[in-house]
C-alpha atoms as a PDB file:
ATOM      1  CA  UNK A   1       0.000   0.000   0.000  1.00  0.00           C
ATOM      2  CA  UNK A   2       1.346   3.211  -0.439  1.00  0.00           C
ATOM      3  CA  UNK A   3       1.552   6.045   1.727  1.00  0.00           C
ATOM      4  CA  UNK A   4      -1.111   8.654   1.987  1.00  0.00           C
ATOM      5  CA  UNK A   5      -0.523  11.998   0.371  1.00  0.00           C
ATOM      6  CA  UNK A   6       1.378  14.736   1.867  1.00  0.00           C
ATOM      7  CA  UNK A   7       2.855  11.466   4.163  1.00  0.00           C
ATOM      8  CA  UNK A   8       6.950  11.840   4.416  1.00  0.00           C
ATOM      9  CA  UNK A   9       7.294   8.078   3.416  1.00  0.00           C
ATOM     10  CA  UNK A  10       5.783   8.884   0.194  1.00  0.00           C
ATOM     11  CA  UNK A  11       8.327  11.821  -0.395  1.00  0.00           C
ATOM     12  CA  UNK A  12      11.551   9.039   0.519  1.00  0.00           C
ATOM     13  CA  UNK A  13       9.850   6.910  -1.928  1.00  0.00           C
ATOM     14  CA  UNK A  14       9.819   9.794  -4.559  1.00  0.00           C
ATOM     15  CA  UNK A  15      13.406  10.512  -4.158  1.00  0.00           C
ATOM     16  CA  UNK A  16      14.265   6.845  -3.891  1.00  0.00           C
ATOM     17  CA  UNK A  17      12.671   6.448  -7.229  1.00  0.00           C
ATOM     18  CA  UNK A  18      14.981   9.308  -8.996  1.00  0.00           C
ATOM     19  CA  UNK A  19      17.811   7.746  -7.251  1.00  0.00           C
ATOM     20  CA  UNK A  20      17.773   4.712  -8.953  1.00  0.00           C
ATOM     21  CA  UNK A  21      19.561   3.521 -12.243  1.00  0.00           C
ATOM     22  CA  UNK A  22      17.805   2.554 -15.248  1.00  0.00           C
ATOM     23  CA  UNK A  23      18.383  -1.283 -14.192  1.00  0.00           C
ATOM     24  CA  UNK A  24      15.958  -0.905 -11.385  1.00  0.00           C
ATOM     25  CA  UNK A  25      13.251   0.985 -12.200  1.00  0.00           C
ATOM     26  CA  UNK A  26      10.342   0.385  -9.474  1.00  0.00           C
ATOM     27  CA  UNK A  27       6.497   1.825 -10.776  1.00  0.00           C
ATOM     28  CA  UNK A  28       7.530   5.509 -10.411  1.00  0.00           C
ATOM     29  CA  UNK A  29       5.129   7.257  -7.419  1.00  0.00           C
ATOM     30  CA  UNK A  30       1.605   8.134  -8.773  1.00  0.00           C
ATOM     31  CA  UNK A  31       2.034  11.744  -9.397  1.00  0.00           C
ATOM     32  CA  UNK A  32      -0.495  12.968  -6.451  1.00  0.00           C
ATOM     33  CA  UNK A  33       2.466  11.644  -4.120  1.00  0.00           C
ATOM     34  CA  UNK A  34       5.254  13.652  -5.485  1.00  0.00           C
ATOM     35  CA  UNK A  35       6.335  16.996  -3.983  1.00  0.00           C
ATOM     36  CA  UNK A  36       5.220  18.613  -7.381  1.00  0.00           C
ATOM     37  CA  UNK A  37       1.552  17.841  -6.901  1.00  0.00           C
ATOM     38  CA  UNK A  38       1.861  18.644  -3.336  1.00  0.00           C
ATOM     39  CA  UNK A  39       1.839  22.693  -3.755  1.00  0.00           C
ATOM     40  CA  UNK A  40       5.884  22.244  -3.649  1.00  0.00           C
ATOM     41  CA  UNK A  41       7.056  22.478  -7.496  1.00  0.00           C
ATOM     42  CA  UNK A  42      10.039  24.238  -6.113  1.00  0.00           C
ATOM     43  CA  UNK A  43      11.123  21.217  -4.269  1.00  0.00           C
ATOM     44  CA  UNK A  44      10.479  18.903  -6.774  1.00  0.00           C
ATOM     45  CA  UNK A  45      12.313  20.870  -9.705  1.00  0.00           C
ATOM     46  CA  UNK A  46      15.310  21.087  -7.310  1.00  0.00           C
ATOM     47  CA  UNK A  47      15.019  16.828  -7.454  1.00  0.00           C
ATOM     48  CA  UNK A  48      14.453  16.620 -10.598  1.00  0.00           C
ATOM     49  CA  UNK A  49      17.337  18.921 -11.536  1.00  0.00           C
ATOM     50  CA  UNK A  50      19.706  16.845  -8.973  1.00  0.00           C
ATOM     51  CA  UNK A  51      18.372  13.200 -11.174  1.00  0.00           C
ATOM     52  CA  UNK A  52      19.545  14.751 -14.171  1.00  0.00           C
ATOM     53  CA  UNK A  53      22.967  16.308 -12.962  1.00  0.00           C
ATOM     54  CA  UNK A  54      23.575  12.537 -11.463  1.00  0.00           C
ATOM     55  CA  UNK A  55      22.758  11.389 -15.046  1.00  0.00           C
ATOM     56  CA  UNK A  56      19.852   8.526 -13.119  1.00  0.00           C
ATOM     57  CA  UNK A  57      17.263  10.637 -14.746  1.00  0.00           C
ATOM     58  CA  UNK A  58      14.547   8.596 -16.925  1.00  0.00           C
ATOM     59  CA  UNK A  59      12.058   9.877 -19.522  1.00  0.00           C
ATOM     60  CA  UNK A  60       9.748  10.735 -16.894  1.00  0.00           C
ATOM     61  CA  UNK A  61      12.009  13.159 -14.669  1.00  0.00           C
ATOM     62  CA  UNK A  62      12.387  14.971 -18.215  1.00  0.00           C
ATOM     63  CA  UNK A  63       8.780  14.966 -18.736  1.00  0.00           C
ATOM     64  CA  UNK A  64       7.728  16.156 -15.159  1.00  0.00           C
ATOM     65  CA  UNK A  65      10.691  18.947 -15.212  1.00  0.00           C
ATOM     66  CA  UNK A  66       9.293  20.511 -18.676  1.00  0.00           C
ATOM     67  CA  UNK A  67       5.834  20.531 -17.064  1.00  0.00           C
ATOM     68  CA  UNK A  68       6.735  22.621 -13.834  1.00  0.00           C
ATOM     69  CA  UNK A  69       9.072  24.800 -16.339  1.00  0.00           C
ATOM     70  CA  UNK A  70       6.131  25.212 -18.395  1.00  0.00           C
ATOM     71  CA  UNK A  71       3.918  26.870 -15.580  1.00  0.00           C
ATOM     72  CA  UNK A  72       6.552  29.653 -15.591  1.00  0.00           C
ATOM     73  CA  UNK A  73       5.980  30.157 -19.495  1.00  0.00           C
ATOM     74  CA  UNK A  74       9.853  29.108 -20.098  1.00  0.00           C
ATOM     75  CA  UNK A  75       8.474  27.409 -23.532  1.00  0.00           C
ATOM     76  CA  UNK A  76      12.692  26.756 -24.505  1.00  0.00           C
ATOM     77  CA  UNK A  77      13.269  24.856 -21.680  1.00  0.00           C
ATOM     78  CA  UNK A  78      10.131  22.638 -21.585  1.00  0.00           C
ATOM     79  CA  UNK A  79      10.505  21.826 -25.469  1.00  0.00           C
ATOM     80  CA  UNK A  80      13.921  20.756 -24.663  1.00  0.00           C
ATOM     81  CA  UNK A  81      12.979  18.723 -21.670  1.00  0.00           C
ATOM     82  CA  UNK A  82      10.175  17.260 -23.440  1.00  0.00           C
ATOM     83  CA  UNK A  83      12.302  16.831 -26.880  1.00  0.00           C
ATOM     84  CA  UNK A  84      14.698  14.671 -24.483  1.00  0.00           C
ATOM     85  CA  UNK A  85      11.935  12.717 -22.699  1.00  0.00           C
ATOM     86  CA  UNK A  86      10.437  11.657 -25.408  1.00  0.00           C
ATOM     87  CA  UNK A  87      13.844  10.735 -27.061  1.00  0.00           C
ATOM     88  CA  UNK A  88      14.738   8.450 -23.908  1.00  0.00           C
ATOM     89  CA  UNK A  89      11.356   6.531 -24.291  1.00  0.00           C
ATOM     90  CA  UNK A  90       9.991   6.130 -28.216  1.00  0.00           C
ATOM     91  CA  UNK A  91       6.813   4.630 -26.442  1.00  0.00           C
ATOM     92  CA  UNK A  92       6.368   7.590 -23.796  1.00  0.00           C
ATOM     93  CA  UNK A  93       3.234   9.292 -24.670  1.00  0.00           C
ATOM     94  CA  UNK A  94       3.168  12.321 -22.196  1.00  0.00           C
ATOM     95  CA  UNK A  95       6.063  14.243 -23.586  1.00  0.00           C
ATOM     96  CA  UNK A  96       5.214  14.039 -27.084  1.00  0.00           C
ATOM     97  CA  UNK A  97       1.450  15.062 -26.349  1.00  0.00           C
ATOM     98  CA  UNK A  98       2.956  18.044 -24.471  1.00  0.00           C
ATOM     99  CA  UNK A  99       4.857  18.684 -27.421  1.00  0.00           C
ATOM    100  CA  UNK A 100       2.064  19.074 -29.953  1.00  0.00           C
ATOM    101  CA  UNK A 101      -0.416  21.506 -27.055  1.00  0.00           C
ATOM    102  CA  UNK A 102       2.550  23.546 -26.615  1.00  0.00           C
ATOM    103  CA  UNK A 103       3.352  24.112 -30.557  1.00  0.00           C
ATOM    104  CA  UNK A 104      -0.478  24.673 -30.868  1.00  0.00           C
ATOM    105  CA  UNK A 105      -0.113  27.385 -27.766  1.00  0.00           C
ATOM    106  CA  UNK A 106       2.607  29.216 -29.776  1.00  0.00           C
ATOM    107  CA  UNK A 107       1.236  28.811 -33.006  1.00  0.00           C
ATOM    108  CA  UNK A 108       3.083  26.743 -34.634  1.00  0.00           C
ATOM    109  CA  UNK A 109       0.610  24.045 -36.179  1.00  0.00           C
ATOM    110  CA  UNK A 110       2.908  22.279 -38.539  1.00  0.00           C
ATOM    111  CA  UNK A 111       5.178  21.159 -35.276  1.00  0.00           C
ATOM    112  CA  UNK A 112       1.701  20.436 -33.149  1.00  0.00           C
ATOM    113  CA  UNK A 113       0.731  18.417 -36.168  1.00  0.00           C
ATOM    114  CA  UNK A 114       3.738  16.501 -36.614  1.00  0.00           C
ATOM    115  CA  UNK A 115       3.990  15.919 -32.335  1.00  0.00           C
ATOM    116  CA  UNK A 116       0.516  14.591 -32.269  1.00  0.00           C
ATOM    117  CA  UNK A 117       1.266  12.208 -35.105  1.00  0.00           C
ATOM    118  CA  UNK A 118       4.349  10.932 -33.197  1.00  0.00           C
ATOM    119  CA  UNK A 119       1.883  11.055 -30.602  1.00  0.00           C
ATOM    120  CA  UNK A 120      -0.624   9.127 -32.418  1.00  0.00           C
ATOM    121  CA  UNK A 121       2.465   6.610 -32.990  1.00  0.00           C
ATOM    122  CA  UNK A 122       3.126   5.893 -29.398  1.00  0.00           C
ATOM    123  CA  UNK A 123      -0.615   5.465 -28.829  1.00  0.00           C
ATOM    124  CA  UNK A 124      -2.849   4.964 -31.845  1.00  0.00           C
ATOM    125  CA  UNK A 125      -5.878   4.361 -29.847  1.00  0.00           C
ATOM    126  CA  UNK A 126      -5.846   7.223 -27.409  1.00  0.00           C
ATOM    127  CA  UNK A 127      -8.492   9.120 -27.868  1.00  0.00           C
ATOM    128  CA  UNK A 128      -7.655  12.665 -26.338  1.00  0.00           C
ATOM    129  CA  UNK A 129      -4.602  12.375 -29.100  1.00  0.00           C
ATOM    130  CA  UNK A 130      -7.132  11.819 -31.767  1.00  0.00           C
ATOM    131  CA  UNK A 131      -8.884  14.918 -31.223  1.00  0.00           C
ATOM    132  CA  UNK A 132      -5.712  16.726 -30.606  1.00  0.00           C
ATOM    133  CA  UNK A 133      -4.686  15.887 -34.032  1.00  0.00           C
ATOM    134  CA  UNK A 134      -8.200  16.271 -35.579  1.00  0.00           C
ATOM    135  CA  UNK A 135      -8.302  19.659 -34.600  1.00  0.00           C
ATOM    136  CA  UNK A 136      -4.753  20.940 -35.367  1.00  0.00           C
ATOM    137  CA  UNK A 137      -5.332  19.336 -38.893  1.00  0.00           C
ATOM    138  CA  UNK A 138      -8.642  21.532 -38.769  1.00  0.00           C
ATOM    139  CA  UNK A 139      -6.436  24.375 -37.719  1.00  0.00           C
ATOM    140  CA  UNK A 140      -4.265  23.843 -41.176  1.00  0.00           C
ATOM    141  CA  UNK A 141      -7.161  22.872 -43.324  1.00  0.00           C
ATOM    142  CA  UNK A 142      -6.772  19.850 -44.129  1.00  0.00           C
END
């Protein structure tokens, strides 16, 4: 069972979980249990930053780091995070998704389009990608 939110045990777990090398990856904490998602991005960037410095980072630290870098409108650094993520893990959804809603945010429809087809790759029955790429092809008029 895991800890209850907010619960220190879950936060060891969470930085246990960074810690680790790519040879033992345990089900990384739901995100509701990471310092991120506990009103604490500050804390949680600083991990994050530390996992990637120590080179133990996997596609999800990358992913996670763009999205708290993306509340603070730094649109270089998430792409880049999420250009890496999604380079570590050919299967990982997430970052590629994030890709194609931030292109579409900056107006930039050809790179949303071609994001959401990667997208679509990863996950060709996901139906919030679907309509993401439905509507950016609507966007270009096709």
């Amino acid at each position: 069972r895991l800890p209850r939110r907010g619960c220190p045990e879950a936060e060891v777990q969470f930085r246990r979980t960074l810690a680790l090398d790519g040879k033992n990856k345990p089900a990384f904490p739901g995100r509701a249990r990471t310092p991120e998602h506990m009103n604490r991005k500050a804390e949680a960037e600083a991990v994050y930053r530390q996992a990637i410095k120590s080179q133990a980072a996997r596609s999800e630290v990358f992913n996670n780091l763009g999205a708290i870098v993306c509340t603070r409108n730094e649109y270089v650094e998430c792409e880049q995070l999420w250009r890496e993520a999604a380079r570590l893990d050919p299967t990982f959804l997430e970052p590629r998704f994030n890709l194609g809603l931030l292109y579409r945010t900056l107006g930039r429809p050809q790179e949303s389009l071609r994001a959401f087809e990667d997208a679509s790759r990863a996950a060709p029955s996901n139906a919030s990608v679907k309509a993401e790429l439905e509507n950016v092809r609507k966007l270009l008029g096709q």
